[in-house]
Protein backbone atom coordinates (compact mmCIF):
# COMPACT_ATOMS: atom_id res chain seq x y z
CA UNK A 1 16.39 11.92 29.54
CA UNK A 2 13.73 10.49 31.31
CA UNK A 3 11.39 7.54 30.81
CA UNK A 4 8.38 9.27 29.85
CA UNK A 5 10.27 11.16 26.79
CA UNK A 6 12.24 8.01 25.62
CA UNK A 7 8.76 6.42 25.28
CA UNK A 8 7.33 9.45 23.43
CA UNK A 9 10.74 8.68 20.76
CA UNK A 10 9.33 5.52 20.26
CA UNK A 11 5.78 6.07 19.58
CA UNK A 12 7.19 8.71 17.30
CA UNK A 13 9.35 6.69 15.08
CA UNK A 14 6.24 4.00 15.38
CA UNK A 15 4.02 6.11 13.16
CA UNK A 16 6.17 6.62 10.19
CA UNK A 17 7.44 3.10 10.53
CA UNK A 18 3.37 1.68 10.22
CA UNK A 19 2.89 3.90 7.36
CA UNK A 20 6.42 4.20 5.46
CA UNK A 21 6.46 0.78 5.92
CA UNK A 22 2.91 0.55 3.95
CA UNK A 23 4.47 3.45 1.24
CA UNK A 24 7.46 1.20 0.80
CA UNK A 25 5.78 -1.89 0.25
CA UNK A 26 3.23 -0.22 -2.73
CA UNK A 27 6.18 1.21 -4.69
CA UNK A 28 8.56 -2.08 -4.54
CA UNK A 29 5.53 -4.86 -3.84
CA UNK A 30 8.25 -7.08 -1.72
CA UNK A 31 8.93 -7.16 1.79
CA UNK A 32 12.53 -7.25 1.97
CA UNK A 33 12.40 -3.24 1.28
CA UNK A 34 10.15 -2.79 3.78
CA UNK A 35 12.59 -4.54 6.18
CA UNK A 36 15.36 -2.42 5.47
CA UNK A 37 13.56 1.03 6.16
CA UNK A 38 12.07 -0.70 9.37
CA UNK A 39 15.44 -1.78 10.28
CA UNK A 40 16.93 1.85 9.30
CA UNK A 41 14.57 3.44 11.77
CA UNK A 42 14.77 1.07 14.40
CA UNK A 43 18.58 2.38 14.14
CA UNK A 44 18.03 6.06 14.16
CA UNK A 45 15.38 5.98 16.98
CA UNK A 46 17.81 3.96 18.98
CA UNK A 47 20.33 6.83 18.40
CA UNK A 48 17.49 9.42 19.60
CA UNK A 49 16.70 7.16 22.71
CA UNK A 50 20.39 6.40 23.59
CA UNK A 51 21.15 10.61 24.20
């Protein structure tokens, strides 16, 4: 897998993670859930990427 297509992963997962991460905070109104589905994506993207 080259570079370019890695990258595209990223900004892919970046999208839902800027507005999940906004979804997430309106239903629980803490951060610590928010955390936890930004730190659940960082660890499927990095699955994507790492093929």
């Amino acid at each position: 897998m080259d570079v370019s297509r890695k990258l595209g992963i990223l900004v892919f997962f970046g999208v839902p993670a800027i507005i999940g991460g906004g979804i997430v905070y309106a239903i629980f109104h803490s951060y610590i859930p928010v955390f936890v589905f930004e730190i659940l994506l960082i660890f499927v993207a990095g699955a994507f990427v790492s093929k």
